[in-house]
Protein backbone atom coordinates (compact mmCIF):
# COMPACT_ATOMS: atom_id res chain seq x y z
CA UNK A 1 67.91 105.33 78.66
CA UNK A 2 69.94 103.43 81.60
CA UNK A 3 73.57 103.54 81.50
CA UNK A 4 74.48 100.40 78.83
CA UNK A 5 78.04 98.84 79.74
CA UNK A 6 80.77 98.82 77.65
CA UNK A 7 81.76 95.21 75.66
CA UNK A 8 84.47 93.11 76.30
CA UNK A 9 87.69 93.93 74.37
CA UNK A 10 88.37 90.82 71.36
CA UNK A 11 91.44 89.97 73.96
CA UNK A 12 89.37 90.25 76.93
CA UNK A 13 90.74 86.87 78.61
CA UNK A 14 94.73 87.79 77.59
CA UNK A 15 93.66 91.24 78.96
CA UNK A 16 92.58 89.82 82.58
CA UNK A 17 95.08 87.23 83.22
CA UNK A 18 97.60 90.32 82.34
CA UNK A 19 96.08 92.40 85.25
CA UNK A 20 95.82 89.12 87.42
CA UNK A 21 99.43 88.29 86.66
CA UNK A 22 100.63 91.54 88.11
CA UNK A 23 99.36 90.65 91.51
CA UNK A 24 98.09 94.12 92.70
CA UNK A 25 93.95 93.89 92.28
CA UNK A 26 93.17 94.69 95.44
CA UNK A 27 96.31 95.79 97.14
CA UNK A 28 96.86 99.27 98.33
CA UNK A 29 99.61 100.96 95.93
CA UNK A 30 99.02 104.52 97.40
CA UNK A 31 102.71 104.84 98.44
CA UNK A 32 104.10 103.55 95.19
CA UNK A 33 102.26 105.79 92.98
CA UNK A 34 100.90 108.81 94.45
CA UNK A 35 103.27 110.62 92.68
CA UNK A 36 102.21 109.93 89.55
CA UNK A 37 98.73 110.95 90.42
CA UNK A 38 99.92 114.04 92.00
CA UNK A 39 101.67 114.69 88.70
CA UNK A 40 98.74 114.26 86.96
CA UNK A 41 96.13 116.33 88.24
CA UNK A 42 98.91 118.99 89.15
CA UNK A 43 99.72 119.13 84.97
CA UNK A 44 96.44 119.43 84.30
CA UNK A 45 94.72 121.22 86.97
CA UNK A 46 92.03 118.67 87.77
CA UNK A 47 90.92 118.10 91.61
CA UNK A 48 90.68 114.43 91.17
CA UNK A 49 93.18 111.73 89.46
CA UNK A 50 93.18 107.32 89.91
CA UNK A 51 94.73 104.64 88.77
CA UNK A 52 92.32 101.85 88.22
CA UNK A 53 92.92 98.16 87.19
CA UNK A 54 89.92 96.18 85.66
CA UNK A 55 89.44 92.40 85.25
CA UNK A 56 87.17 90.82 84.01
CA UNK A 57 84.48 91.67 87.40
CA UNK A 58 86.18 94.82 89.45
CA UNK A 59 87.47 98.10 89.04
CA UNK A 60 90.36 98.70 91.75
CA UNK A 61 91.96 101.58 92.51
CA UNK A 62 95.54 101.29 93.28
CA UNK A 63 96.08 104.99 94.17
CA UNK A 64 93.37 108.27 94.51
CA UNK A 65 94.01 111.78 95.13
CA UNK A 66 91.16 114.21 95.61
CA UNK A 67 88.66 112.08 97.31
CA UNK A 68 88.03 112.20 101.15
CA UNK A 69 89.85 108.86 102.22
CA UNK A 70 86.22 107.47 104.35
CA UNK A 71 84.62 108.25 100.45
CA UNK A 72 87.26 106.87 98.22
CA UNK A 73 87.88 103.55 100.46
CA UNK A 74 83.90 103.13 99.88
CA UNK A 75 84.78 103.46 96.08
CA UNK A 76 88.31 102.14 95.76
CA UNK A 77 86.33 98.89 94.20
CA UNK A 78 83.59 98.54 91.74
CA UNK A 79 81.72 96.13 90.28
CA UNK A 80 83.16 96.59 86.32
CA UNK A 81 79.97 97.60 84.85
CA UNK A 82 79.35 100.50 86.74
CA UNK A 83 82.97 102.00 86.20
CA UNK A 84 83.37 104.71 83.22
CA UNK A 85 87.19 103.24 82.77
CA UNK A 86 85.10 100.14 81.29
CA UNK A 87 85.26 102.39 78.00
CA UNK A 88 88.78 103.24 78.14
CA UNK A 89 90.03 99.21 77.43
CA UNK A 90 88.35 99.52 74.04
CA UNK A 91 91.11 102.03 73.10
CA UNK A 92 94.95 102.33 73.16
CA UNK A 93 94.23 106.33 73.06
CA UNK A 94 93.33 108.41 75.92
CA UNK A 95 89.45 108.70 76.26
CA UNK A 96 88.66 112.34 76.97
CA UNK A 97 84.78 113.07 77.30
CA UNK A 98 84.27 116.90 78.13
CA UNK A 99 80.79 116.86 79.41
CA UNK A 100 79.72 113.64 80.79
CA UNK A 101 76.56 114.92 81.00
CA UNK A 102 76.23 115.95 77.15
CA UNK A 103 77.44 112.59 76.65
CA UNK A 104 75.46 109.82 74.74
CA UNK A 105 76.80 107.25 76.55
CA UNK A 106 77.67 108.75 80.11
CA UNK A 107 74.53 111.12 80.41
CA UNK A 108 72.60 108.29 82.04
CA UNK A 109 75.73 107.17 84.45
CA UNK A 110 74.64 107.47 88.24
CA UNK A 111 77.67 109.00 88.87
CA UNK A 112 76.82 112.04 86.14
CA UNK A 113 73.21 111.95 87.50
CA UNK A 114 73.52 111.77 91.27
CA UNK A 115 76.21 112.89 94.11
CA UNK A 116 79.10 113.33 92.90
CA UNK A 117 77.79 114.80 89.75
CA UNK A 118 80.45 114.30 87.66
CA UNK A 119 80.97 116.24 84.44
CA UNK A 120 85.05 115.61 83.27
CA UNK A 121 86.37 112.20 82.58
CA UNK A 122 90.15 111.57 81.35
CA UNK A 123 90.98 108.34 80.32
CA UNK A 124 94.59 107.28 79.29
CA UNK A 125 95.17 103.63 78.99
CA UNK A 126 97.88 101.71 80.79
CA UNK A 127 99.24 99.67 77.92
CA UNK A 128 100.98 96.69 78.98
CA UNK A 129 103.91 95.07 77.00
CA UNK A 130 101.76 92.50 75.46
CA UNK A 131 99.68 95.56 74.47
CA UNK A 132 96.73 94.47 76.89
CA UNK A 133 95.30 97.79 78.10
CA UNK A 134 94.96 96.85 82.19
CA UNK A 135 93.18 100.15 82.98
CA UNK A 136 94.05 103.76 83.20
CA UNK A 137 95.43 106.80 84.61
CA UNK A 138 92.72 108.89 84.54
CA UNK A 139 91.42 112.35 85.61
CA UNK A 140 87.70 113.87 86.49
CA UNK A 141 86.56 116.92 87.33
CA UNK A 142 83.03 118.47 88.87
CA UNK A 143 82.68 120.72 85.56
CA UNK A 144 82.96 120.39 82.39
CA UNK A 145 86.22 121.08 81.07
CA UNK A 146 89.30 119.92 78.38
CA UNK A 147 92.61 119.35 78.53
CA UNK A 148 95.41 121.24 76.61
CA UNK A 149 96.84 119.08 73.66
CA UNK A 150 99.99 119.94 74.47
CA UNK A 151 99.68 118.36 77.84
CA UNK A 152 98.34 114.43 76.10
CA UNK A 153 101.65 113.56 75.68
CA UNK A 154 103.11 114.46 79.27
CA UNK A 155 100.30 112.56 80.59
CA UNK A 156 100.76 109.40 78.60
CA UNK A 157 103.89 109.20 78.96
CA UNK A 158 103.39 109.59 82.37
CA UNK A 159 100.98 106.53 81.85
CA UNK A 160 103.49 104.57 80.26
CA UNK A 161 105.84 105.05 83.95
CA UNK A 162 103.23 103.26 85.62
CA UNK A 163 103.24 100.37 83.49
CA UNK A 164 107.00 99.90 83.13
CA UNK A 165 106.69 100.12 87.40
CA UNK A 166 103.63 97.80 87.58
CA UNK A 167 105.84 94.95 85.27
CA UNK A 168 108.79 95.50 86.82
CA UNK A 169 107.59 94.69 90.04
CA UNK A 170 105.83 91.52 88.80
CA UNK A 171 109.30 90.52 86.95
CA UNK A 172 111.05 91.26 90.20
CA UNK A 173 108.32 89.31 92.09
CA UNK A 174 108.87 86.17 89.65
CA UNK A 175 112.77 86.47 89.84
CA UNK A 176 112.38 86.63 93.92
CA UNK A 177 110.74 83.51 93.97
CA UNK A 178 113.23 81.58 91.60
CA UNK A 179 115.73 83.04 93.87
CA UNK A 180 114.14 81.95 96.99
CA UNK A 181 113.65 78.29 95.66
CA UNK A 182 116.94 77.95 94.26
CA UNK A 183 118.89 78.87 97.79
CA UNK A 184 116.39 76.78 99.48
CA UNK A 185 117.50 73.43 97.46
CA UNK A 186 121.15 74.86 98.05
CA UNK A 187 120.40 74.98 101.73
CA UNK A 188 119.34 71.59 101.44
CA UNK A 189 122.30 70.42 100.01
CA UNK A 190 124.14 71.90 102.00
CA UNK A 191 122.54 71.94 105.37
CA UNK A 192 119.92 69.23 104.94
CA UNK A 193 115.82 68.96 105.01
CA UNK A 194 114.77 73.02 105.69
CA UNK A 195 111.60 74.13 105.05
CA UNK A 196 111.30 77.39 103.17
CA UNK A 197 110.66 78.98 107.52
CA UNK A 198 113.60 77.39 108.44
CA UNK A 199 115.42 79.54 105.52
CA UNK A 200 113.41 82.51 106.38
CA UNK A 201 114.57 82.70 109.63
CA UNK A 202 118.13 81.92 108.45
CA UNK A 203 118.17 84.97 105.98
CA UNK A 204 117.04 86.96 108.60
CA UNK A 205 120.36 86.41 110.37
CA UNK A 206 122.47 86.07 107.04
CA UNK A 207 124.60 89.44 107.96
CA UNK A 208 127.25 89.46 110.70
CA UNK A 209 125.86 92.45 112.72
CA UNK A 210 122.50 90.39 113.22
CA UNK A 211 124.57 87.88 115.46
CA UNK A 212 125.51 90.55 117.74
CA UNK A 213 123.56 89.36 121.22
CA UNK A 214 121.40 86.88 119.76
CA UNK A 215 118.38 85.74 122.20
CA UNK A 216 119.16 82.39 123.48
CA UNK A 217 116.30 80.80 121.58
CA UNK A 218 116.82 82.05 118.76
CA UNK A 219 120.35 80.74 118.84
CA UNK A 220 119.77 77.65 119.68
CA UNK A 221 117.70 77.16 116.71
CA UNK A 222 120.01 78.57 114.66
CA UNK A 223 122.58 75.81 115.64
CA UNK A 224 120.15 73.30 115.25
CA UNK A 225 119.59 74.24 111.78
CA UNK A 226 123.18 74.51 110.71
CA UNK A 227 122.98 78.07 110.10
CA UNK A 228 125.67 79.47 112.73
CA UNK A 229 128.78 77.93 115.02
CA UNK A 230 129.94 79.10 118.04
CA UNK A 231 133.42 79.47 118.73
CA UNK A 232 134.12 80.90 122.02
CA UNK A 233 131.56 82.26 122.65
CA UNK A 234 131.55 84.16 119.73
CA UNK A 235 129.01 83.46 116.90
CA UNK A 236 129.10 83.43 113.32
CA UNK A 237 127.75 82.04 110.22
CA UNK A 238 128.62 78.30 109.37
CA UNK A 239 130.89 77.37 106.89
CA UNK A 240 127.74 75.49 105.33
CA UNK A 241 125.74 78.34 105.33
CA UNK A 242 128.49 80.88 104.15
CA UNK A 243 129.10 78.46 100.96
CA UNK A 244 125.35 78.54 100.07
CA UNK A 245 125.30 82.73 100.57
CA UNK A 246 128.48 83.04 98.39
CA UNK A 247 126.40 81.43 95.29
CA UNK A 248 124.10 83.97 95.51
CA UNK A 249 126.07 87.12 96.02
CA UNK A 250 122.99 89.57 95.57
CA UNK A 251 120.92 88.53 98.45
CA UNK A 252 121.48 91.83 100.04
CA UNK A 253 121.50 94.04 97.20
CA UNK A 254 118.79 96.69 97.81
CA UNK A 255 115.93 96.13 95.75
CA UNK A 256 115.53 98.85 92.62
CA UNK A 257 112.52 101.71 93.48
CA UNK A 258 111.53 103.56 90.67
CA UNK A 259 110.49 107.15 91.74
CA UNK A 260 109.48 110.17 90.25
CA UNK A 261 112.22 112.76 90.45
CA UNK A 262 111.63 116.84 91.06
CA UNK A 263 112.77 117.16 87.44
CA UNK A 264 110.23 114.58 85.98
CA UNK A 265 107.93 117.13 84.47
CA UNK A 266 110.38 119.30 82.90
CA UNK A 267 111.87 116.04 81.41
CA UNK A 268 108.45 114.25 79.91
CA UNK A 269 108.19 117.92 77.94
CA UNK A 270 111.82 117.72 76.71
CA UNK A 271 111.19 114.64 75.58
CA UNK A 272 108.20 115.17 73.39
């Protein structure tokens, strides 16, 4: 019997606009969450671990460890049908098949059946707030194999990190925009018509030690645009332009990176 597909969840169209809305299907996360996959598959001993977003048509992979790169850029997306992860949205609990090739619903998967032979599959569910589950963190192995019971919670939890990070980001994303369209109208007030490049290129030289030996082109645009004055010979920011930077004190505050400290595993076990 061929491989059958899993169904749509009941919330299938909530569940897709949630992955669509965080802006990441097809977007290379490796930096952002390798850890998290290193964690993973380091906890459990397993040679490969992925996180993998699914709409409604794809399976992306945000992040893979244990995969030549050459082989997992040929996999990194899927058509949705032919991903095992399919199964994991039907369930807020992890999906943990031990033999996918003793399995009634996997036996028949190409994967199980052909190169790469697959025979361990891991699924724990990234659960959004809106309790949309947008994929998984999940683990697979070339054997068959299990996973110690105590270790389900370390690795959901661990599941859990990458969801707060994945919403954060698109929260921060939102609240970067407002931010962006809010100082442009300000500029305009202030400075007159600017397009949002004009304001681009006026951010870029928002600081005092960017003014330091300006190229001549670039600051004669700058006067153009209202953005600087010359007194002289020395430049600086307008009195315009210094007005519309002091409404919005936390232009230059660094933006927040969540990472996974050196003490990260011994704190998911305290916690459980």
């Amino acid at each position: 019997m061929p491989f059958k597909p899993a169904p749509f969840p009941n919330s299938e169209i909530e569940r897709a606009a949630d992955v669509s809305s965080l802006g990441v299907m097809r977007v290379d996360q490796t930096t952002v969450y390798l850890d998290y996959v290193s964690l993973a598959a380091e906890l459990t001993d397993c040679p490969m671990s992925f996180i993998n977003l699914l709409d409604q048509s794809s399976q992306w992979s945000l992040c893979g460890l244990g995969l030549p790169t050459e082989v997992f850029d040929q996999f990194r997306e899927i058509p949705r049908d032919q991903s095992i992860c399919q199964y994991a949205l039907l369930s807020r609990e992890p999906t943990i098949i031990k033999n996918l090739e003793k399995d009634p619903i996997f036996s028949e998967h190409p994967i199980v059946t052909e190169d790469p032979y697959l025979r361990f599959y891991a699924g724990f569910p990234l659960v959004s707030k809106r309790g949309n589950v947008l994929g998984t963190l999940c683990l697979m192995d070339f054997k068959p194999r299990d996973i110690d019971t105590a270790l389900i919670p370390a690795i959901q939890k661990l599941a859990r990190r990458v969801v707060f990070q994945l919403e954060f980001a698109r929260e921060k994303n939102a609240s970067d925009l407002d931010f962006f369209v809010d100082m442009l109208g300000a500029c305009r007030k202030n400075l007159g018509n600017l397009s949002a490049d004009d304001l681009l290129l006026g951010l870029k030289y928002a600081h005092k030690s960017q003014l330091k030996g300006l190229n001549t082109d670039i600051e004669k645009e700058l006067l153009r645009l209202g953005f600087i004055r010359v007194d002289d010979d020395e430049v600086h920011l307008s009195d315009e332009f210094v007005s519309v930077l002091s409404k919005f004190k936390n232009i230059f505050e660094p933006r927040k990176i969540f990472k996974v400290d050196e003490n990260y595993i011994e704190n998911i076990f305290a916690e459980s």
